[in-house]
C-alpha atoms as a PDB file:
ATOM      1  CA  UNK A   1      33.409   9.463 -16.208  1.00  0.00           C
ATOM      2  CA  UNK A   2      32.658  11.494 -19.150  1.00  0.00           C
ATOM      3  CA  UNK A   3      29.338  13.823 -19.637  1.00  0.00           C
ATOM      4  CA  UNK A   4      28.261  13.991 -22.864  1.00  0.00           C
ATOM      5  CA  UNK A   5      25.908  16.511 -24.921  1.00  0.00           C
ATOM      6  CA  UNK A   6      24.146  14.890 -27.792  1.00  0.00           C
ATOM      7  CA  UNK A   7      23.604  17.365 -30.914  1.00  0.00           C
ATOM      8  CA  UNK A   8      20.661  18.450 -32.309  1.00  0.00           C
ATOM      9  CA  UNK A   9      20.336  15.759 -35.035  1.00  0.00           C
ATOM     10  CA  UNK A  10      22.062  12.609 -32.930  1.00  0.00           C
ATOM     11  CA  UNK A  11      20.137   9.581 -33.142  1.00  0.00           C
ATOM     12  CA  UNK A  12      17.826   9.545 -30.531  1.00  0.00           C
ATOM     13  CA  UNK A  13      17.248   5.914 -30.472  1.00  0.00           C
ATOM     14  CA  UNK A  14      21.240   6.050 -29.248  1.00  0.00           C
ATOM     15  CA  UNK A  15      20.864   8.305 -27.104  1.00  0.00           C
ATOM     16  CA  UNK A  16      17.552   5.839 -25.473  1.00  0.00           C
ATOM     17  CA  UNK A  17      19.487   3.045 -25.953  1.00  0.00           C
ATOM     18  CA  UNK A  18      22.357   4.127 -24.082  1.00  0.00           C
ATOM     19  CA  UNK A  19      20.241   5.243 -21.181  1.00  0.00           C
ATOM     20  CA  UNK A  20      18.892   2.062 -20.491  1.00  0.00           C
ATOM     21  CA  UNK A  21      22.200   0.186 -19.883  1.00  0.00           C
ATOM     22  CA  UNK A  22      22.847   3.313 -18.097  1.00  0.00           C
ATOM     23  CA  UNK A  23      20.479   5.522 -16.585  1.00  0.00           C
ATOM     24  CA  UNK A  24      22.601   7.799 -14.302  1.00  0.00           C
ATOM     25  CA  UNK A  25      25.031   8.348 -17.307  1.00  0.00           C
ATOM     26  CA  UNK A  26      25.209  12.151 -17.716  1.00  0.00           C
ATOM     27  CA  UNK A  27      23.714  12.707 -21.436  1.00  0.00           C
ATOM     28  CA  UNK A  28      21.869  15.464 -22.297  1.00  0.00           C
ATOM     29  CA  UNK A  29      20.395  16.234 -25.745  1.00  0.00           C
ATOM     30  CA  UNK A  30      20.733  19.819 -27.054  1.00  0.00           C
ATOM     31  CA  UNK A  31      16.816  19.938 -26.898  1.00  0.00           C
ATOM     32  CA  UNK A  32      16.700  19.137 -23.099  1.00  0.00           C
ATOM     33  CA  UNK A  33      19.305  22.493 -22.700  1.00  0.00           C
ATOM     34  CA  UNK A  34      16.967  24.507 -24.627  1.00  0.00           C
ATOM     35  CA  UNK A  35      19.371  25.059 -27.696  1.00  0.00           C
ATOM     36  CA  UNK A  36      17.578  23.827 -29.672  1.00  0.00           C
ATOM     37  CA  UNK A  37      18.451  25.350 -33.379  1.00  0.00           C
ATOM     38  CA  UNK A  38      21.453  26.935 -31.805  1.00  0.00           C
ATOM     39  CA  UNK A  39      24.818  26.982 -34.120  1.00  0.00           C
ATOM     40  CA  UNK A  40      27.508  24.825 -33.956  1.00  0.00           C
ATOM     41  CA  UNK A  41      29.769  27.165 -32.429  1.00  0.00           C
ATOM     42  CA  UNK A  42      27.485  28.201 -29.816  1.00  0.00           C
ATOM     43  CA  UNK A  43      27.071  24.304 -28.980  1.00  0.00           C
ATOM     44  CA  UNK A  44      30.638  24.061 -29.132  1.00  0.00           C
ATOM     45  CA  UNK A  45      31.292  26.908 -26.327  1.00  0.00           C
ATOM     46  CA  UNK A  46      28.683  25.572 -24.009  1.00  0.00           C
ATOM     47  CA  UNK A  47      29.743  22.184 -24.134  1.00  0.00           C
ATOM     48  CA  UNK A  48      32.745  23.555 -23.041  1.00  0.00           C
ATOM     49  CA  UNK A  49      31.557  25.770 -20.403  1.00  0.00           C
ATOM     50  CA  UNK A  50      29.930  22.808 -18.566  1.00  0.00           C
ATOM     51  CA  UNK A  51      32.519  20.151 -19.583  1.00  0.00           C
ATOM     52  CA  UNK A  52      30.693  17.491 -22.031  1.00  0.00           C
ATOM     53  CA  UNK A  53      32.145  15.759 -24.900  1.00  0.00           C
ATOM     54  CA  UNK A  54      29.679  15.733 -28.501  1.00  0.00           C
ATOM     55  CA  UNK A  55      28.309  12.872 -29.385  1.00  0.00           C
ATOM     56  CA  UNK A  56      27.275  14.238 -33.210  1.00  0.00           C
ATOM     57  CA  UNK A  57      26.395  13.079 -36.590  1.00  0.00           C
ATOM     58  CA  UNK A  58      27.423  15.894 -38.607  1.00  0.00           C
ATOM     59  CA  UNK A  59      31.099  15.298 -39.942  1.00  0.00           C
ATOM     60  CA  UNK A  60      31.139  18.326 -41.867  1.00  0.00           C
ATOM     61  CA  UNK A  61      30.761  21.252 -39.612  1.00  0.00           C
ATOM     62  CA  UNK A  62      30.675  20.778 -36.358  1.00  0.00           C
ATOM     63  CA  UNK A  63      34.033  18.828 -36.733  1.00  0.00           C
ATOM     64  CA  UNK A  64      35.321  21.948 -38.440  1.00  0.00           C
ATOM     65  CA  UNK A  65      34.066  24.159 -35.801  1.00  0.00           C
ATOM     66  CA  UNK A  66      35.567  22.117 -33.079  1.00  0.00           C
ATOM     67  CA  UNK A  67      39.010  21.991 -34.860  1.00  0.00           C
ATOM     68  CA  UNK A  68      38.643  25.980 -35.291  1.00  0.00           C
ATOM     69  CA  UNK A  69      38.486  25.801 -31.042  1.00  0.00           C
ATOM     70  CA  UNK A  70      41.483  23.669 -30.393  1.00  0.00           C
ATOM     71  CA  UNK A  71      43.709  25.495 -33.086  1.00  0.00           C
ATOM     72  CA  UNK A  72      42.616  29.114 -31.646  1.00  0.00           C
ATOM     73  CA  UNK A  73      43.742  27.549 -28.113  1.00  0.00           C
ATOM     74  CA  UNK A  74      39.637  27.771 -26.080  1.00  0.00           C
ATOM     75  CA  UNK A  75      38.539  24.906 -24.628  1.00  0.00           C
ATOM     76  CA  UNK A  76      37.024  22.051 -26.095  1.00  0.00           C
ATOM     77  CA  UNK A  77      35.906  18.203 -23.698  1.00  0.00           C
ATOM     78  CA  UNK A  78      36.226  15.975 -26.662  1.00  0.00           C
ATOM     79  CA  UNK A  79      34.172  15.120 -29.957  1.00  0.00           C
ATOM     80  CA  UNK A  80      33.041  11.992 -31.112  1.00  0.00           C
ATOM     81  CA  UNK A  81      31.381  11.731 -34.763  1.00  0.00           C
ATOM     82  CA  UNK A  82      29.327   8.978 -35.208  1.00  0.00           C
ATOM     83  CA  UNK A  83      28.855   7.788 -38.861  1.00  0.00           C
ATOM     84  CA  UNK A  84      25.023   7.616 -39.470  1.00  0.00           C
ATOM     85  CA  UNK A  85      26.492   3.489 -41.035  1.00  0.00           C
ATOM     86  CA  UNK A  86      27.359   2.799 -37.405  1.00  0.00           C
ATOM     87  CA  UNK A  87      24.009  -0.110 -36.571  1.00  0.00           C
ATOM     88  CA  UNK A  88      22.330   1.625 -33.186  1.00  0.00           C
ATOM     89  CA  UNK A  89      24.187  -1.514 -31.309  1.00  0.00           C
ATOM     90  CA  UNK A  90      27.687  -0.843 -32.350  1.00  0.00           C
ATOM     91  CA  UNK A  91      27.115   3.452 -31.023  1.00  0.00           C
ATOM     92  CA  UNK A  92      25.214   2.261 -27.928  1.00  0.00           C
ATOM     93  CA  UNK A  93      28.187  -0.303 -27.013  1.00  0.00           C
ATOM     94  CA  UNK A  94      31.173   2.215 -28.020  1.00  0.00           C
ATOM     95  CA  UNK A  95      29.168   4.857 -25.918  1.00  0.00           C
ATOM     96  CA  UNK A  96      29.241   2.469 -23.520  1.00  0.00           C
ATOM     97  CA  UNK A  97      32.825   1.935 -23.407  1.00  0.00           C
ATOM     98  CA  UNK A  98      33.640   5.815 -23.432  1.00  0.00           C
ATOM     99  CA  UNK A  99      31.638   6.374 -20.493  1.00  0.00           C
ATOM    100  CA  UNK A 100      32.852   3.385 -18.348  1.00  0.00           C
ATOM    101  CA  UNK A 101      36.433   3.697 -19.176  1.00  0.00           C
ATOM    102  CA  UNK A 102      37.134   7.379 -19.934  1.00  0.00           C
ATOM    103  CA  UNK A 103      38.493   9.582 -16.812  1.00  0.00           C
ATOM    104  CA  UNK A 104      36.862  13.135 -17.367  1.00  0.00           C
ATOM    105  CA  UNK A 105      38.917  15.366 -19.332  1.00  0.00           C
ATOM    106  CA  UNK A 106      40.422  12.535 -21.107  1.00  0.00           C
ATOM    107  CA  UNK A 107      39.261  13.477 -24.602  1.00  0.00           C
ATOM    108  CA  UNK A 108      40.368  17.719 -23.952  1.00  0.00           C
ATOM    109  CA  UNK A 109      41.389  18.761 -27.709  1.00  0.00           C
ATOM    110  CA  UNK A 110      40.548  15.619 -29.574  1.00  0.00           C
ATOM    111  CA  UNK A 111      37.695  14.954 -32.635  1.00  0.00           C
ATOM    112  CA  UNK A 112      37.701  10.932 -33.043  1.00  0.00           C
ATOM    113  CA  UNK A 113      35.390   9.039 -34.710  1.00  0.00           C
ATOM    114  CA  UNK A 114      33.067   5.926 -33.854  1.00  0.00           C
ATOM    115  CA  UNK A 115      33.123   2.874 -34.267  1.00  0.00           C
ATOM    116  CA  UNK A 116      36.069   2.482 -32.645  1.00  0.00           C
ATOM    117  CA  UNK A 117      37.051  -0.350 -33.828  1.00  0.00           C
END
């Protein structure tokens, strides 16, 4: 199963909603890891010094950033952008699915996007 590291500026009512279908899913916000305010690069290389995938919001950076990892060869779990249009319900459920039927290091190298239908 997956372990995840929600950015900065993820919806937090996700990130709730997620944890009560789930409560021993491993999420963390970037606030509970004290980086708070800390660059997307920086996110980027700890994410993939403990081995979570990003759950983020921000499809112009951080997706740029995490493409700049994969092409340069380091390490990077997975990315998932989550369009801000996405209703709470559709994120929580496609979280959801990620966590119960991903095998860890599934999503190595890849930036998708969400929903995923």
């Amino acid at each position: 199963m997956p372990r995840f590291l929600a950015d900065e500026n993820f919806n937090h009512d996700i990130v709730r909603g997620v944890l009560r279908r789930k409560p021993d899913l491993d999420i963390v916000r970037v606030q509970d890891v004290g980086l708070s305010a800390a660059n997307d690069p920086t996110l980027l290389a700890w994410a993939a010094q403990q081995g979570r995938v990003i759950l983020t919001h921000d499809v112009t950076t951080m997706t740029r950033y995490a493409y700049e990892r994969v092409e340069a060869g380091q390490p990077m779990p997975g990315l998932f952008e989550v369009s801000r249009a996405v209703p709470i319900g559709t994120a929580i459920e496609d979280i959801m699915l990620l966590a119960e039927y991903s095998l860890e290091g599934e999503w190595e190298g890849q930036i998708r996007c969400l929903p995923l239908r």
